[in-house]
C-alpha atoms as a PDB file:
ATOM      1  CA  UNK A   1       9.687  -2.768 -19.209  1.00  0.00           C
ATOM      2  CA  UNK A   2       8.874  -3.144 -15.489  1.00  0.00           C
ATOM      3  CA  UNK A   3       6.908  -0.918 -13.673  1.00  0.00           C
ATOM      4  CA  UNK A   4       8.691   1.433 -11.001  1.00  0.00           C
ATOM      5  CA  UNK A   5       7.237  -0.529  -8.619  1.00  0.00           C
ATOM      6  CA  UNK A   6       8.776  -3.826  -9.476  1.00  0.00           C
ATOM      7  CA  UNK A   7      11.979  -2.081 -10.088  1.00  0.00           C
ATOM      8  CA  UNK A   8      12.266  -1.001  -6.824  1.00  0.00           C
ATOM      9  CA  UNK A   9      11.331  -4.297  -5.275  1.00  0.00           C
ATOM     10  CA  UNK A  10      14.032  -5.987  -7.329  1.00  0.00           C
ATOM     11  CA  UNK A  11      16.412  -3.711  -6.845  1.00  0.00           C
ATOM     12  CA  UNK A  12      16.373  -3.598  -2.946  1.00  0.00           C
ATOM     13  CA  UNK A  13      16.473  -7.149  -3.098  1.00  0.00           C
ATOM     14  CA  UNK A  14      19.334  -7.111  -5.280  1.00  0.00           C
ATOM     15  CA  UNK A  15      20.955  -4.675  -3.207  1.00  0.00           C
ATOM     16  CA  UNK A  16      20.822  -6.975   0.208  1.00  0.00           C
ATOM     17  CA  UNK A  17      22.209  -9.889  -1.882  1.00  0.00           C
ATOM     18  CA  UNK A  18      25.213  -7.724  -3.360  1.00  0.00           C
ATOM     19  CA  UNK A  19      25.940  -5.852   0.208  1.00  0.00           C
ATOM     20  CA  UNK A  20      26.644  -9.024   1.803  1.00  0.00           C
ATOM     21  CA  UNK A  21      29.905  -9.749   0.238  1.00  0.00           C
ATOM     22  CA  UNK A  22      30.428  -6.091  -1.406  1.00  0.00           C
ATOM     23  CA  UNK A  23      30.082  -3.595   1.493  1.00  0.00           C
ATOM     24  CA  UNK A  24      32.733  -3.906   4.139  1.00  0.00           C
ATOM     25  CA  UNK A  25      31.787  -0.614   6.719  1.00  0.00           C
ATOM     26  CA  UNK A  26      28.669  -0.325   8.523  1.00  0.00           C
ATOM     27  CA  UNK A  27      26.899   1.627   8.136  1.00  0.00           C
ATOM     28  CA  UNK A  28      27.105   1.183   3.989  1.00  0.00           C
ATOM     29  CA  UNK A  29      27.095   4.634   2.552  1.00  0.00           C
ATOM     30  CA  UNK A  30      26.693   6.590  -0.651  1.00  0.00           C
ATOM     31  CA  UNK A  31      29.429   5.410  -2.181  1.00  0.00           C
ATOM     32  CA  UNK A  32      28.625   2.251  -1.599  1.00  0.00           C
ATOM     33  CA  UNK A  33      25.429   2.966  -3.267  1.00  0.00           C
ATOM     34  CA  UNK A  34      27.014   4.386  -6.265  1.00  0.00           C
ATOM     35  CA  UNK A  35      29.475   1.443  -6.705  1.00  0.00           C
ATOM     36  CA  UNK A  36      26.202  -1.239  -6.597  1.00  0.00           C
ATOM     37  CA  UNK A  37      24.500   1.178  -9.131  1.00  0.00           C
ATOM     38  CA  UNK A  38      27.275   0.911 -11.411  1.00  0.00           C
ATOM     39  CA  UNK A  39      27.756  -3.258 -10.657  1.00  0.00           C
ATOM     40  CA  UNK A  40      23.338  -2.805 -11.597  1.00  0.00           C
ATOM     41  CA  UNK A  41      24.480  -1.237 -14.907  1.00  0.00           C
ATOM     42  CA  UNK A  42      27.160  -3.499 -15.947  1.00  0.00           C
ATOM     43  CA  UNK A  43      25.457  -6.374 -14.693  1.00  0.00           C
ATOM     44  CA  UNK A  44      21.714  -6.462 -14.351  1.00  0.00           C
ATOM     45  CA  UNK A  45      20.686  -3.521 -16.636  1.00  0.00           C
ATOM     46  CA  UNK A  46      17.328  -5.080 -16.725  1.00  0.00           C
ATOM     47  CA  UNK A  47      16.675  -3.687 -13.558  1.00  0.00           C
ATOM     48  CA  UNK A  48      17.148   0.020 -14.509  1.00  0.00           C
ATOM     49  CA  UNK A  49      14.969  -0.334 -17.313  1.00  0.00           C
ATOM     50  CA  UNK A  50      11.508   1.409 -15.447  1.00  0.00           C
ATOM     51  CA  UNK A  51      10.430   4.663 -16.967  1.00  0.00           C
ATOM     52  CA  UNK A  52      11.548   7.403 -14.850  1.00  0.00           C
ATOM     53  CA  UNK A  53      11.757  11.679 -16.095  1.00  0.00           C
ATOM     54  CA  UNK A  54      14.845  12.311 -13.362  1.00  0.00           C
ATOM     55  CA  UNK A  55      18.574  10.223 -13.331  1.00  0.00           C
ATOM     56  CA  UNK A  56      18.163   6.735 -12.462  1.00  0.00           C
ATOM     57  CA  UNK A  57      21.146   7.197  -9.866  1.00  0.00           C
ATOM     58  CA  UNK A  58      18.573   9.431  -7.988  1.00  0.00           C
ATOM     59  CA  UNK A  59      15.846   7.024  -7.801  1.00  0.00           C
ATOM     60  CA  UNK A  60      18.011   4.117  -6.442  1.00  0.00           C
ATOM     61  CA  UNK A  61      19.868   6.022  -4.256  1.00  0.00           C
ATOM     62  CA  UNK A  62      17.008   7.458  -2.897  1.00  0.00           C
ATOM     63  CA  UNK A  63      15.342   4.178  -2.706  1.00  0.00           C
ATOM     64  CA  UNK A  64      18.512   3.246  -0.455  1.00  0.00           C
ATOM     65  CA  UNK A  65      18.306   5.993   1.486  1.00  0.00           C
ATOM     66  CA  UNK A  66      14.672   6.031   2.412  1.00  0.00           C
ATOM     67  CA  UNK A  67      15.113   2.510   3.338  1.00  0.00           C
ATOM     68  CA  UNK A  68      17.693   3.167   5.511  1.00  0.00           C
ATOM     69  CA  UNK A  69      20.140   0.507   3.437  1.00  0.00           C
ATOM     70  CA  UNK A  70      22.727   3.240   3.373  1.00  0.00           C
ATOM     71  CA  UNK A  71      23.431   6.347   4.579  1.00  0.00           C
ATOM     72  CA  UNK A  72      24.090   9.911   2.828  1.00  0.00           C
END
Protein backbone atom coordinates (compact mmCIF):
# COMPACT_ATOMS: atom_id res chain seq x y z
CA UNK A 1 0.00 0.00 0.00
CA UNK A 2 1.23 3.49 -0.96
CA UNK A 3 0.94 6.30 1.08
CA UNK A 4 -1.67 9.12 0.05
CA UNK A 5 1.03 11.02 -0.81
CA UNK A 6 2.53 8.85 -3.46
CA UNK A 7 -0.89 8.13 -4.69
CA UNK A 8 -1.52 11.42 -5.51
CA UNK A 9 1.79 12.02 -7.18
CA UNK A 10 1.18 9.00 -9.38
CA UNK A 11 -2.00 9.64 -10.10
CA UNK A 12 -1.61 13.28 -11.44
CA UNK A 13 1.06 12.00 -13.41
CA UNK A 14 -1.01 9.37 -14.74
CA UNK A 15 -3.66 11.70 -15.38
CA UNK A 16 -1.39 14.15 -17.79
CA UNK A 17 -0.25 11.00 -19.67
CA UNK A 18 -3.96 9.66 -20.20
CA UNK A 19 -5.45 13.38 -21.02
CA UNK A 20 -3.24 13.70 -23.88
CA UNK A 21 -4.89 11.31 -26.15
CA UNK A 22 -8.24 10.83 -23.93
CA UNK A 23 -9.62 14.37 -23.37
CA UNK A 24 -10.72 16.13 -26.50
CA UNK A 25 -12.38 19.76 -24.93
CA UNK A 26 -10.45 22.20 -23.09
CA UNK A 27 -10.91 22.85 -20.55
CA UNK A 28 -11.18 18.84 -19.42
CA UNK A 29 -14.01 18.61 -17.00
CA UNK A 30 -15.65 16.36 -14.45
CA UNK A 31 -16.62 13.97 -16.59
CA UNK A 32 -13.60 13.69 -17.93
CA UNK A 33 -12.36 13.07 -14.53
CA UNK A 34 -14.80 10.41 -13.84
CA UNK A 35 -14.10 8.53 -17.14
CA UNK A 36 -9.98 8.50 -16.20
CA UNK A 37 -11.09 7.30 -12.66
CA UNK A 38 -12.88 4.50 -14.06
CA UNK A 39 -9.86 3.77 -16.98
CA UNK A 40 -7.57 4.02 -13.07
CA UNK A 41 -9.88 1.21 -11.85
CA UNK A 42 -9.92 -1.05 -14.73
CA UNK A 43 -6.49 -0.43 -15.48
CA UNK A 44 -4.05 0.68 -12.84
CA UNK A 45 -5.96 -0.28 -9.62
CA UNK A 46 -2.67 -0.11 -7.92
CA UNK A 47 -2.97 3.39 -7.83
CA UNK A 48 -6.25 3.58 -5.80
CA UNK A 49 -4.95 1.36 -3.33
CA UNK A 50 -3.93 4.39 -0.46
CA UNK A 51 -5.95 4.25 2.70
CA UNK A 52 -8.52 6.83 2.58
CA UNK A 53 -12.11 6.99 5.23
CA UNK A 54 -14.20 9.03 2.25
CA UNK A 55 -14.90 7.58 -1.71
CA UNK A 56 -11.84 7.37 -3.63
CA UNK A 57 -13.75 9.26 -6.57
CA UNK A 58 -13.66 12.26 -4.10
CA UNK A 59 -10.08 12.27 -3.44
CA UNK A 60 -9.01 12.13 -7.16
CA UNK A 61 -11.39 14.35 -8.31
CA UNK A 62 -10.56 16.68 -5.87
CA UNK A 63 -6.96 16.19 -6.49
CA UNK A 64 -7.95 17.27 -10.21
CA UNK A 65 -9.72 19.98 -9.26
CA UNK A 66 -7.38 21.64 -6.84
CA UNK A 67 -4.82 21.29 -9.44
CA UNK A 68 -6.68 22.94 -11.82
CA UNK A 69 -6.38 19.64 -14.36
CA UNK A 70 -10.12 19.88 -14.78
CA UNK A 71 -12.82 21.82 -14.05
CA UNK A 72 -16.19 21.19 -11.95
Amino acid sequence: MTTKEESRREVLRAWRDWATTNVKRTPPNGMDGLMFFSDLQRHRPHLLTFRDRGDKWQTVHGWLLRDRLVSD
